[in-house]
Protein backbone atom coordinates (compact mmCIF):
# COMPACT_ATOMS: atom_id res chain seq x y z
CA UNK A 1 125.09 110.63 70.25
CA UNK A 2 126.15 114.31 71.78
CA UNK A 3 122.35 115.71 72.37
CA UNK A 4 120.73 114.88 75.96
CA UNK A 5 117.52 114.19 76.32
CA UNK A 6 115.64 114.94 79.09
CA UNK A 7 114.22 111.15 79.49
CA UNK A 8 115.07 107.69 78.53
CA UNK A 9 112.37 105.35 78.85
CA UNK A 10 113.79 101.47 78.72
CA UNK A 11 111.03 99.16 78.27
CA UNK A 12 108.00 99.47 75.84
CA UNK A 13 105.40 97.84 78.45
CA UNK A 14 102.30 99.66 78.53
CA UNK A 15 103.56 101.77 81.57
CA UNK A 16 106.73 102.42 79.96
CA UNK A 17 104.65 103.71 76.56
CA UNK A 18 102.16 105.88 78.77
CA UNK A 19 104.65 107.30 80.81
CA UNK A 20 106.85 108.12 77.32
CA UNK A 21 103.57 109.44 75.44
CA UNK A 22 102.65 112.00 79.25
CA UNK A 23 106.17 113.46 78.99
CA UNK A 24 106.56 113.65 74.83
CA UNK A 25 103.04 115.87 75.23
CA UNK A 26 104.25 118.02 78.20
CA UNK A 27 107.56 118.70 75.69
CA UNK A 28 110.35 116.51 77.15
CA UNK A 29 112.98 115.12 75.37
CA UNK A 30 112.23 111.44 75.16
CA UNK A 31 114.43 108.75 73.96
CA UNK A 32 112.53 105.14 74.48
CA UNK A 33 115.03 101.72 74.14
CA UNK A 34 113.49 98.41 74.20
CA UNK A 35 116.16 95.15 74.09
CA UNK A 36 113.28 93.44 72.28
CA UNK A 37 112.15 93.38 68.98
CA UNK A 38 108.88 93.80 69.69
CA UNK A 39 106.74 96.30 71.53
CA UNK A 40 105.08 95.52 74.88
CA UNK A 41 107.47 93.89 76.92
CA UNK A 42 105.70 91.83 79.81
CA UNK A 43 102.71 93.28 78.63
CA UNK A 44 103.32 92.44 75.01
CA UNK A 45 100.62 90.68 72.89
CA UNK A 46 101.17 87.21 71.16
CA UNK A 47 99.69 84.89 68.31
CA UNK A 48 98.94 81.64 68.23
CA UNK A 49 102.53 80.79 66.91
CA UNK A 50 104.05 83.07 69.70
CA UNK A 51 101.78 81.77 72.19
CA UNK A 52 102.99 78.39 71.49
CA UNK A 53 106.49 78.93 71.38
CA UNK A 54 106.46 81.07 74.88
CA UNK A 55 104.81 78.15 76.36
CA UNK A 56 105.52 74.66 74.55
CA UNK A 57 108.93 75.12 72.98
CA UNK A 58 107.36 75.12 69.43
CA UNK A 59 105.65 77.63 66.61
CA UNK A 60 103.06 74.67 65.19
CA UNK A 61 99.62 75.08 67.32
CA UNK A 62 97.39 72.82 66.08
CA UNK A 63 95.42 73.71 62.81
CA UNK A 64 91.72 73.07 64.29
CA UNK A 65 92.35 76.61 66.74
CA UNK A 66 92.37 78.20 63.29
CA UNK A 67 95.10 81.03 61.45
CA UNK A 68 97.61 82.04 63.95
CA UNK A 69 97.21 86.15 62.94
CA UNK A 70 94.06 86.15 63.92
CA UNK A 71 95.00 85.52 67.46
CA UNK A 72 96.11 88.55 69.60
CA UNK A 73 96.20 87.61 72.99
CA UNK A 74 97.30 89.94 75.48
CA UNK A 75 99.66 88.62 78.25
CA UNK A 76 98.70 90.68 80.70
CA UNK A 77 95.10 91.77 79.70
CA UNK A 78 92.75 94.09 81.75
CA UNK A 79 89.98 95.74 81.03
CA UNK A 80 89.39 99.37 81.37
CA UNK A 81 86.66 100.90 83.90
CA UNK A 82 84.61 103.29 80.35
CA UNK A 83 85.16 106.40 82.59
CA UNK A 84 88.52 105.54 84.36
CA UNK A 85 91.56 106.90 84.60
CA UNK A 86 93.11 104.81 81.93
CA UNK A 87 90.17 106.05 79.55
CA UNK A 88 90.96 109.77 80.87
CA UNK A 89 94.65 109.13 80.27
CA UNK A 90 94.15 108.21 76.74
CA UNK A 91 91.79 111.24 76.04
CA UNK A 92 94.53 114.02 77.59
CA UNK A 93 96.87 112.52 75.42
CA UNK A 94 94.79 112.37 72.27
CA UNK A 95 95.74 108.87 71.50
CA UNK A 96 92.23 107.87 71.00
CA UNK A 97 92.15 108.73 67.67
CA UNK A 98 94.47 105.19 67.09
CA UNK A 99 92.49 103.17 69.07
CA UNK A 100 88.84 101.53 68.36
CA UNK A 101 87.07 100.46 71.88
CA UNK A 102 83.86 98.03 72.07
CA UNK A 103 82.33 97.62 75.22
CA UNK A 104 82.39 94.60 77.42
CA UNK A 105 79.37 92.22 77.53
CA UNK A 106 79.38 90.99 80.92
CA UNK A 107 80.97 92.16 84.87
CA UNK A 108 80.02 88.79 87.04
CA UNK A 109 81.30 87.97 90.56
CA UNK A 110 81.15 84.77 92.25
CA UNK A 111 79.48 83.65 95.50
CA UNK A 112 78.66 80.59 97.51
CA UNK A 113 79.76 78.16 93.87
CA UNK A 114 77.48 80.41 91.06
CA UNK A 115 78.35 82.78 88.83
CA UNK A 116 75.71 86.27 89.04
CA UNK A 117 75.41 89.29 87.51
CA UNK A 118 77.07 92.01 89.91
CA UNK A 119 73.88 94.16 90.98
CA UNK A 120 75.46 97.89 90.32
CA UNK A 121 72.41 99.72 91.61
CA UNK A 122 69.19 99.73 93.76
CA UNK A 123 66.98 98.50 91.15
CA UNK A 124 69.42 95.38 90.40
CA UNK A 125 70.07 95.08 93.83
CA UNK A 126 66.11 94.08 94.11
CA UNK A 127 66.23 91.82 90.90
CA UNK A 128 69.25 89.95 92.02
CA UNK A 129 69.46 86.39 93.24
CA UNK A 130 72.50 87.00 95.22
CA UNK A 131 70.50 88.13 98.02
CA UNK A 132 67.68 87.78 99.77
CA UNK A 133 64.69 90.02 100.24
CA UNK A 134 65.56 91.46 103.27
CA UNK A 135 69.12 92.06 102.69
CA UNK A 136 67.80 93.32 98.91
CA UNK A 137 66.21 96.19 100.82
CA UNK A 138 69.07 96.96 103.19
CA UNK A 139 71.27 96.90 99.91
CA UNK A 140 68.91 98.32 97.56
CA UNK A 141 69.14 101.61 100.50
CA UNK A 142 72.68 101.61 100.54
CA UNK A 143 72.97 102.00 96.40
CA UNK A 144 70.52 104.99 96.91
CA UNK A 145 72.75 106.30 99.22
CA UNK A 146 75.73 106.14 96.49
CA UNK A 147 74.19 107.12 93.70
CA UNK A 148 72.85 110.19 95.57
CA UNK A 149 75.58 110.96 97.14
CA UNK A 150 77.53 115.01 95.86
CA UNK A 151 80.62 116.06 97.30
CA UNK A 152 79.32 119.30 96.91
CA UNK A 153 75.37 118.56 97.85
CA UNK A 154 75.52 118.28 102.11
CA UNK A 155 72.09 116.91 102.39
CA UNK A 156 73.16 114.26 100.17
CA UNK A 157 75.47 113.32 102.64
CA UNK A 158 72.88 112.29 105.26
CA UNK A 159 74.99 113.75 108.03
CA UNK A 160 78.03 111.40 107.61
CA UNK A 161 81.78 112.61 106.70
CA UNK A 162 83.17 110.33 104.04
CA UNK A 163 87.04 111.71 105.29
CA UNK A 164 86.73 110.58 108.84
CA UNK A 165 84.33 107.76 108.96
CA UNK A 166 85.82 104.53 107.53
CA UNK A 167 84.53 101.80 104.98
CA UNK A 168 82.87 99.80 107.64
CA UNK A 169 81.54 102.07 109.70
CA UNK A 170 79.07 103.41 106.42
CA UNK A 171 78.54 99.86 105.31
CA UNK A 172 77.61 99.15 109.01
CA UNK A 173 74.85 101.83 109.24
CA UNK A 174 73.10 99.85 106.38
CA UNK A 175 73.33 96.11 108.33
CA UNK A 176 74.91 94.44 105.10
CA UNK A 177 75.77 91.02 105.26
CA UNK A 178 79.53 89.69 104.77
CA UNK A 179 78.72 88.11 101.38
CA UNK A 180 77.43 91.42 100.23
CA UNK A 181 80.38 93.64 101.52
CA UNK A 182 82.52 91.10 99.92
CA UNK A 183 80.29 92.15 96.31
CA UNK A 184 80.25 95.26 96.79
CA UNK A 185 83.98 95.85 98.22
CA UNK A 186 85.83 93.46 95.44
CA UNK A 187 83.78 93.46 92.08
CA UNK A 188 82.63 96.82 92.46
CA UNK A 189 84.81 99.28 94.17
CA UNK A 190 87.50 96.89 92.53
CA UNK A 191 89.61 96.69 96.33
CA UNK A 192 92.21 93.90 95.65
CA UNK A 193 91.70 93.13 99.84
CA UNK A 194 89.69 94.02 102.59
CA UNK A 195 92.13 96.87 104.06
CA UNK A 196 90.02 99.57 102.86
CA UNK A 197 87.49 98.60 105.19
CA UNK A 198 89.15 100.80 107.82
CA UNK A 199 90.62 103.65 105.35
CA UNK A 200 88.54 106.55 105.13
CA UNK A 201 84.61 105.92 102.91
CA UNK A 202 85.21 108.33 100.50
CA UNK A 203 87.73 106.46 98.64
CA UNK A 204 85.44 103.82 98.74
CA UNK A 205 82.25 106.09 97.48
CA UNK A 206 84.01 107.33 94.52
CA UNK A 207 84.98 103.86 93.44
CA UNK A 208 81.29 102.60 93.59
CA UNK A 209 80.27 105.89 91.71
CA UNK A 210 83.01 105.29 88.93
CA UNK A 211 81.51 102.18 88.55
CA UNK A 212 78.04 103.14 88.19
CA UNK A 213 79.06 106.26 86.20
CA UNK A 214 80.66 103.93 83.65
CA UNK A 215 78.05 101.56 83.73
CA UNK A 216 75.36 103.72 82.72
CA UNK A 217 78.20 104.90 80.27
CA UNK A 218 77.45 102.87 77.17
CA UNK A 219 74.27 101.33 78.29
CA UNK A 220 75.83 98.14 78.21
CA UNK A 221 75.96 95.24 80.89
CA UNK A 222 79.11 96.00 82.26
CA UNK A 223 81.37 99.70 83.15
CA UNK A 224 84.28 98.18 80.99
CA UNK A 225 85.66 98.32 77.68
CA UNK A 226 88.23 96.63 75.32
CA UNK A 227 90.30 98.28 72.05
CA UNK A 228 89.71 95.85 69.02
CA UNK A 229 92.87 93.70 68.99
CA UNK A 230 93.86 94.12 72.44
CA UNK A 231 95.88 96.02 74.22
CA UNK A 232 98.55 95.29 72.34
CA UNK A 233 97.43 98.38 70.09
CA UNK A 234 98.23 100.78 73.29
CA UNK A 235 102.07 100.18 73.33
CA UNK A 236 102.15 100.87 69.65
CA UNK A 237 99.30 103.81 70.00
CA UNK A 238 101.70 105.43 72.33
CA UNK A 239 104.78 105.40 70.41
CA UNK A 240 103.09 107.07 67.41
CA UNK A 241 102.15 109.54 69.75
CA UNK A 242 105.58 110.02 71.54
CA UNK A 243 107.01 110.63 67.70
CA UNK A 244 104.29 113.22 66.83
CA UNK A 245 105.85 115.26 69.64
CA UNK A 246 109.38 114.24 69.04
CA UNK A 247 110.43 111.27 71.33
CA UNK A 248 112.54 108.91 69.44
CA UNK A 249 111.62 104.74 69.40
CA UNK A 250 114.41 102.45 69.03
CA UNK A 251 114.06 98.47 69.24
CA UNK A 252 115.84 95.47 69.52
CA UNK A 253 118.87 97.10 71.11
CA UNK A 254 120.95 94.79 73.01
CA UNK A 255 121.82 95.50 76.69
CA UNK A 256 120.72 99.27 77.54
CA UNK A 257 122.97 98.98 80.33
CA UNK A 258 121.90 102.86 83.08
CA UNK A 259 125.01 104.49 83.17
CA UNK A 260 125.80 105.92 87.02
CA UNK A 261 127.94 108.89 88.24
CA UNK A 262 130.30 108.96 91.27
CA UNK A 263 127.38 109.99 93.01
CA UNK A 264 125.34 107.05 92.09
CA UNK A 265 123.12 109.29 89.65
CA UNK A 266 122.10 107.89 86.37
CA UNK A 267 123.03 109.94 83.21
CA UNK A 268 122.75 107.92 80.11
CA UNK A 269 122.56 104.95 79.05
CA UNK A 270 124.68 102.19 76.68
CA UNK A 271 123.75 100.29 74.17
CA UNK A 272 125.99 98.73 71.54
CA UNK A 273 128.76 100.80 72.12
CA UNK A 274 127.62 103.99 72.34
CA UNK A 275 125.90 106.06 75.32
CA UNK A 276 122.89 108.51 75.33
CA UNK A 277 122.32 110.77 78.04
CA UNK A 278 120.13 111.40 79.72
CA UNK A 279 118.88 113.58 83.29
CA UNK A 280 116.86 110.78 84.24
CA UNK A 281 115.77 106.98 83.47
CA UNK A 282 112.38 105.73 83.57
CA UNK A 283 111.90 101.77 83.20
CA UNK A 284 110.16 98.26 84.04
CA UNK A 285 112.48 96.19 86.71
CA UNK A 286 114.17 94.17 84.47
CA UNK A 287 116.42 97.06 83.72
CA UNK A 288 117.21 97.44 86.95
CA UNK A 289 117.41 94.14 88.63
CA UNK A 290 119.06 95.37 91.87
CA UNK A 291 117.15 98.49 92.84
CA UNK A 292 113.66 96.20 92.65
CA UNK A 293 112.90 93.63 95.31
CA UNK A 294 110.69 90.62 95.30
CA UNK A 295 106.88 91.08 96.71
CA UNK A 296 105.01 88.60 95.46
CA UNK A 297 103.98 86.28 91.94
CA UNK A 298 101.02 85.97 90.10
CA UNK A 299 99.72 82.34 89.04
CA UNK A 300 97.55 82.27 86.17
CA UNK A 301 96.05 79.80 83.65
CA UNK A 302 95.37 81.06 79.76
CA UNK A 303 92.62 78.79 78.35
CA UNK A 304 91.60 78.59 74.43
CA UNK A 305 88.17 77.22 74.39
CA UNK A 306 85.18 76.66 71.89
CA UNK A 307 82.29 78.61 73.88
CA UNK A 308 81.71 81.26 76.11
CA UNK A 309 81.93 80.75 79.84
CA UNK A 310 79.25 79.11 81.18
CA UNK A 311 76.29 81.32 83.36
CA UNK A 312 77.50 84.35 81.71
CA UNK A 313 74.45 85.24 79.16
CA UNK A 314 76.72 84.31 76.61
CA UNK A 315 78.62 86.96 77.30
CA UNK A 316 81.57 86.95 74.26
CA UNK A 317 84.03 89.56 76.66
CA UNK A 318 83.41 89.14 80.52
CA UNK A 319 85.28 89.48 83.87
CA UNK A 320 84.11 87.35 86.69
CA UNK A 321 85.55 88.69 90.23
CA UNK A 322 85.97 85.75 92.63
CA UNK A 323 86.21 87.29 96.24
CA UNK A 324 88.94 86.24 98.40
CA UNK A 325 86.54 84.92 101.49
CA UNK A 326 84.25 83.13 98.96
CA UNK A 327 87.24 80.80 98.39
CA UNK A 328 89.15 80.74 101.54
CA UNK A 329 91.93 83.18 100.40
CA UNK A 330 94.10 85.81 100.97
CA UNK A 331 92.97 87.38 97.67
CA UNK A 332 90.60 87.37 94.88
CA UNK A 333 90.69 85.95 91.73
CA UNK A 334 90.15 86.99 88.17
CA UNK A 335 88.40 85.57 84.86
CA UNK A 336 89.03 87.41 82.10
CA UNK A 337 87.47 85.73 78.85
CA UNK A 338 87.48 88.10 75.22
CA UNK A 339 86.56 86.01 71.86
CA UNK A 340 86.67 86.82 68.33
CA UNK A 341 83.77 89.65 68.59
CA UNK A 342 87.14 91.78 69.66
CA UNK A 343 89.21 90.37 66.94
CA UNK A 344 91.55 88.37 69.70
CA UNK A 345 90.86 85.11 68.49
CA UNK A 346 89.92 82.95 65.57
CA UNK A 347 86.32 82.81 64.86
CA UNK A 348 84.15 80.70 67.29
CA UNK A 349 87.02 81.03 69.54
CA UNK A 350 87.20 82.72 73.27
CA UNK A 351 90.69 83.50 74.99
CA UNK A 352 90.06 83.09 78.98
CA UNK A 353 93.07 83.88 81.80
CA UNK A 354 92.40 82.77 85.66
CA UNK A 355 94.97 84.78 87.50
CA UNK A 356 95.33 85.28 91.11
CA UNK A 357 98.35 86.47 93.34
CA UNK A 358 99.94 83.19 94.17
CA UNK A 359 100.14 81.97 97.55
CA UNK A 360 101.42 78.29 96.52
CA UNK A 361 103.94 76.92 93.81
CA UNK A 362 101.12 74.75 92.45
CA UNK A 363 99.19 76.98 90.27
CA UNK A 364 97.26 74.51 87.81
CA UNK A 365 95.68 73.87 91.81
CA UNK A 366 95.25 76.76 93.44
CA UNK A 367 93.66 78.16 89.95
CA UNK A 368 91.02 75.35 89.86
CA UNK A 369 88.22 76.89 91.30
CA UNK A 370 88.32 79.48 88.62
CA UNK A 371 89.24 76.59 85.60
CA UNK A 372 86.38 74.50 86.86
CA UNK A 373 83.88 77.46 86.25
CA UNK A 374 85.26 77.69 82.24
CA UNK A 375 83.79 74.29 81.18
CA UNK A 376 85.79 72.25 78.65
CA UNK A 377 88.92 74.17 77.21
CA UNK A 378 90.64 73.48 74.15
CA UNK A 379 94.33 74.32 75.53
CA UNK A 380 95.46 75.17 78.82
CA UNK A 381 98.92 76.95 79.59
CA UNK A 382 99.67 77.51 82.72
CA UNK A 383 102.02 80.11 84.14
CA UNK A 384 103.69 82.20 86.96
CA UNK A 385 105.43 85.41 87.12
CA UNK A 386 107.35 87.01 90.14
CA UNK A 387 106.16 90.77 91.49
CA UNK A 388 108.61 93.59 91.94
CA UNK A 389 108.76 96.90 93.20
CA UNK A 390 111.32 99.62 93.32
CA UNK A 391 113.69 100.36 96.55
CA UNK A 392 115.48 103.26 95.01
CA UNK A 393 114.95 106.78 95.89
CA UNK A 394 114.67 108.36 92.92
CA UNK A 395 115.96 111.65 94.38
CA UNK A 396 119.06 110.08 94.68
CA UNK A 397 119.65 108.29 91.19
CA UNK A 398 117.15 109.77 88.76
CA UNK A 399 115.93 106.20 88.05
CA UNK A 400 112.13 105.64 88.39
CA UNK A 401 110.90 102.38 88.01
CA UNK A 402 107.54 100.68 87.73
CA UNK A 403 106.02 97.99 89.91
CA UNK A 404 105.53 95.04 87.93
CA UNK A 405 101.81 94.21 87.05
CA UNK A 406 99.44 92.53 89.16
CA UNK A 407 97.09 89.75 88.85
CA UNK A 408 93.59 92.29 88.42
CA UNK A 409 92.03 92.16 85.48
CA UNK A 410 90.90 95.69 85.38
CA UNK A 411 93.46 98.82 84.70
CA UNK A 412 92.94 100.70 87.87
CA UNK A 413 95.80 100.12 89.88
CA UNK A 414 98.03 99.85 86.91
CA UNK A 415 97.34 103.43 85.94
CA UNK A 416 97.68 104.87 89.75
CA UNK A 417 101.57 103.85 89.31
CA UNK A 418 101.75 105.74 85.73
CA UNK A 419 100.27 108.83 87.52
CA UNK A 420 102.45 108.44 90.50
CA UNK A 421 105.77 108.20 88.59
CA UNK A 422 104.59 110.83 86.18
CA UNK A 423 104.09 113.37 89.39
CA UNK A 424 107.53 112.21 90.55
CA UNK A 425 109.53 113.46 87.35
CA UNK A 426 107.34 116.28 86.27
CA UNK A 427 106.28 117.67 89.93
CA UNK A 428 103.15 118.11 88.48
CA UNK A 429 99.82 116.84 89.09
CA UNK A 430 98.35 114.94 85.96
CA UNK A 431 95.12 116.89 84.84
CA UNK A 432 92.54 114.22 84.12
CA UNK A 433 89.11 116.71 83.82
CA UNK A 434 88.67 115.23 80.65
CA UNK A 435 85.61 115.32 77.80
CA UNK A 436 84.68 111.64 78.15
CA UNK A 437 82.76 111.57 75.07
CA UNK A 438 86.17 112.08 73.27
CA UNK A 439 86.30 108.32 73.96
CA UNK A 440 83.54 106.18 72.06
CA UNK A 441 82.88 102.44 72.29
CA UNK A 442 80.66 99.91 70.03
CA UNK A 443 78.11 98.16 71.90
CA UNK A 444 78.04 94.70 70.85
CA UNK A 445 75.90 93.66 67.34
């Protein structure tokens, strides 16, 4: 191989496959190497038979949970926010057109040992029985507040400067309880902890306005939406998109060892012999082992069951938030439950994942308060995986390498790394004023 390409992506994880598809549209050279022989890497999507080889050793699940290819189930699913970035990602690139979306039935957060519906406005603010009827009005004043709120409107503003007054001091003004901040801050403006309290508002604002905005998006009961299949469709989506503009796909080779310079600057890579070069190396951290370290690992539980979870309308695809202080935690944890109606499971079956960032090594118990709300599950696996983020400068070695992904089960802070990294090769700034109706989702039958 004598050409160079301006790229080699090593990894087909969702990051690695959005990051390929950015730079194939903007005209780089892309080469993308996976040692698998499958797309998706950590983020890959398995059947039943996969499934049960991953996680007991064997490829013979029990015949009751139905035929294995009807079961797609995503290892590290999230939902995506209808008018997020993810969404706005997929529209600039045009990958759309490979994808089918269906909205989410249900967006649920817990408090004091219930499951509710998260009140995204003033009007389900007064309806809900999260709160009572005095702190319904103080809340139901503070979603006014957001949803009238124009960066470009000043009496909109009410006389307050999102930039320098922080989180608390706006949430303050309105007298909102702790349970309610804890709502409003985790399974609405989607923080992952409570830092943000003391960042600047406007961060904040926007978050609870992206929410609402993609709320009122489909008219459905939640701001999120799913592709048919799972996401294991995106991984493949973006490949066919990298090869419309040129990038070449290449699996199952062995290795893909980054080849460095004197100067400790990556220019190609080996695999089986031969070496492609390359002016610089995108990748997950497994390619890298020694320019990642060790931050943290998620814990999380994926559950086959019979029936939607329980307190959730019926919902068939829901996420349940459950707040960090609610359970005594250092952070929140997630339910994420999808069923057949997206073509992940076997009929009059529901996938469900309880995933939190660990802060034990016992995760079937520090994941029981989230199990316990599922009622009776067919099959259980339980699982841990460790975090990792870069420590190279990519200045100095061309490599840049993703975080690993985290326990949320929304895209959000998933895509801000994609966006980030994307900046950092291109020295551009990703243009995401996109037409949002370019991006259509069925509302459930």
């Amino acid at each position: 191989m004598d050409e160079e390409y301006d790229v080699i992506v090593l990894g087909t994880g969702l990051k690695e496959c959005i990051l390929s598809g950015l730079l194939s549209v903007d005209g780089l050279k892309v080469l993308h190497m996976d040692r698998n022989d499958y797309y998706g890497g950590a983020s890959s999507s398995l059947n039943l038979k996969q499934l049960w080889k991953h996680f007991r050793g064997n490829d013979e699940p029990p015949e009751k949970l139905g035929s294995s290819r009807e079961y797609n189930v995503d290892m590290i699913p999230k939902f995506m926010m209808a008018n997020g970035k993810l969404v706005r990602v997929l529209i600039h690139t045009d990958v759309t057109k490979y994808l089918h979306f269906k909205a989410v039935d249900g967006s649920f957060v817990y408090n004091k040992g219930k499951i509710y519906k998260v009140p995204a406005s003033d009007v389900e603010a007064l309806k809900s029985s999260l709160m009572g009827l005095f702190e319904k009005r103080r809340a139901r004043k503070f979603f006014l507040y957001i949803q009238d709120y124009e960066d470009n409107d000043p009496k909109s503003h009410e006389g307050l400067d999102l930039n320098k007054i922080t989180a608390r001091e706006l949430i303050t003004k309105y007298g909102l309880e702790d349970d309610t901040i804890g709502i409003i801050g985790h399974a609405i403006a989607l923080q992952i902890d409570d830092s943000y309290l003391d960042q600047p508002a406007m961060d904040f604002v926007k978050r609870m306005k992206l929410y609402a905005e993609s709320l009122a998006r489909f008219q459905g009961n939640s701001p999120y939406i799913y592709p048919l299949y799972g996401l294991g469709e995106l991984p493949q989506a973006f490949a066919r998109l990298s090869a419309v503009h040129g990038g070449t796909y290449m699996l199952n080779k062995p290795e893909c060892k980054v080849e460095f310079d004197n100067n400790g600057k990556a220019f190609g890579v080996t695999s089986e012999g031969e070496t492609a070069k390359c002016k610089k190396v995108v990748c997950d951290p497994s390619y890298l082992p020694d320019k990642v370290q060790k931050v943290g690992k998620v814990a999380r539980a994926i559950c086959i069951m019979s029936h939607p979870i329980p307190d959730t309308n019926d919902s068939h695809s829901v996420q349940v938030i459950l707040p960090q202080k609610q359970l005594g935690r250092k952070s929140d944890m997630y339910l994420f439950c999808c069923s057949y109606a997206h073509n992940v499971a076997a009929k009059g079956k529901y996938i469900a994942f309880v995933s939190t960032e660990a802060e034990t090594d016992k995760p079937d118990v520090e994941l029981k308060p989230g199990i316990d709300l599922l009622g009776p599950v067919d099959e259980i696996f339980y699982d841990t995986y460790d975090r990792f983020v870069p420590t190279n400068k990519h200045e100095v070695d061309s490599c840049f390498i993703s975080t690993s992904y985290d326990a949320t089960t929304h895209f959000e802070s998933t895509v801000d790394d994609v966006i980030q990294i994307y900046s950092k090769i291109t020295g551009k700034v990703l243009d995401l004023s996109v037409d949002l109706s370019a991006a259509s989702a069925d509302a459930e039958e």
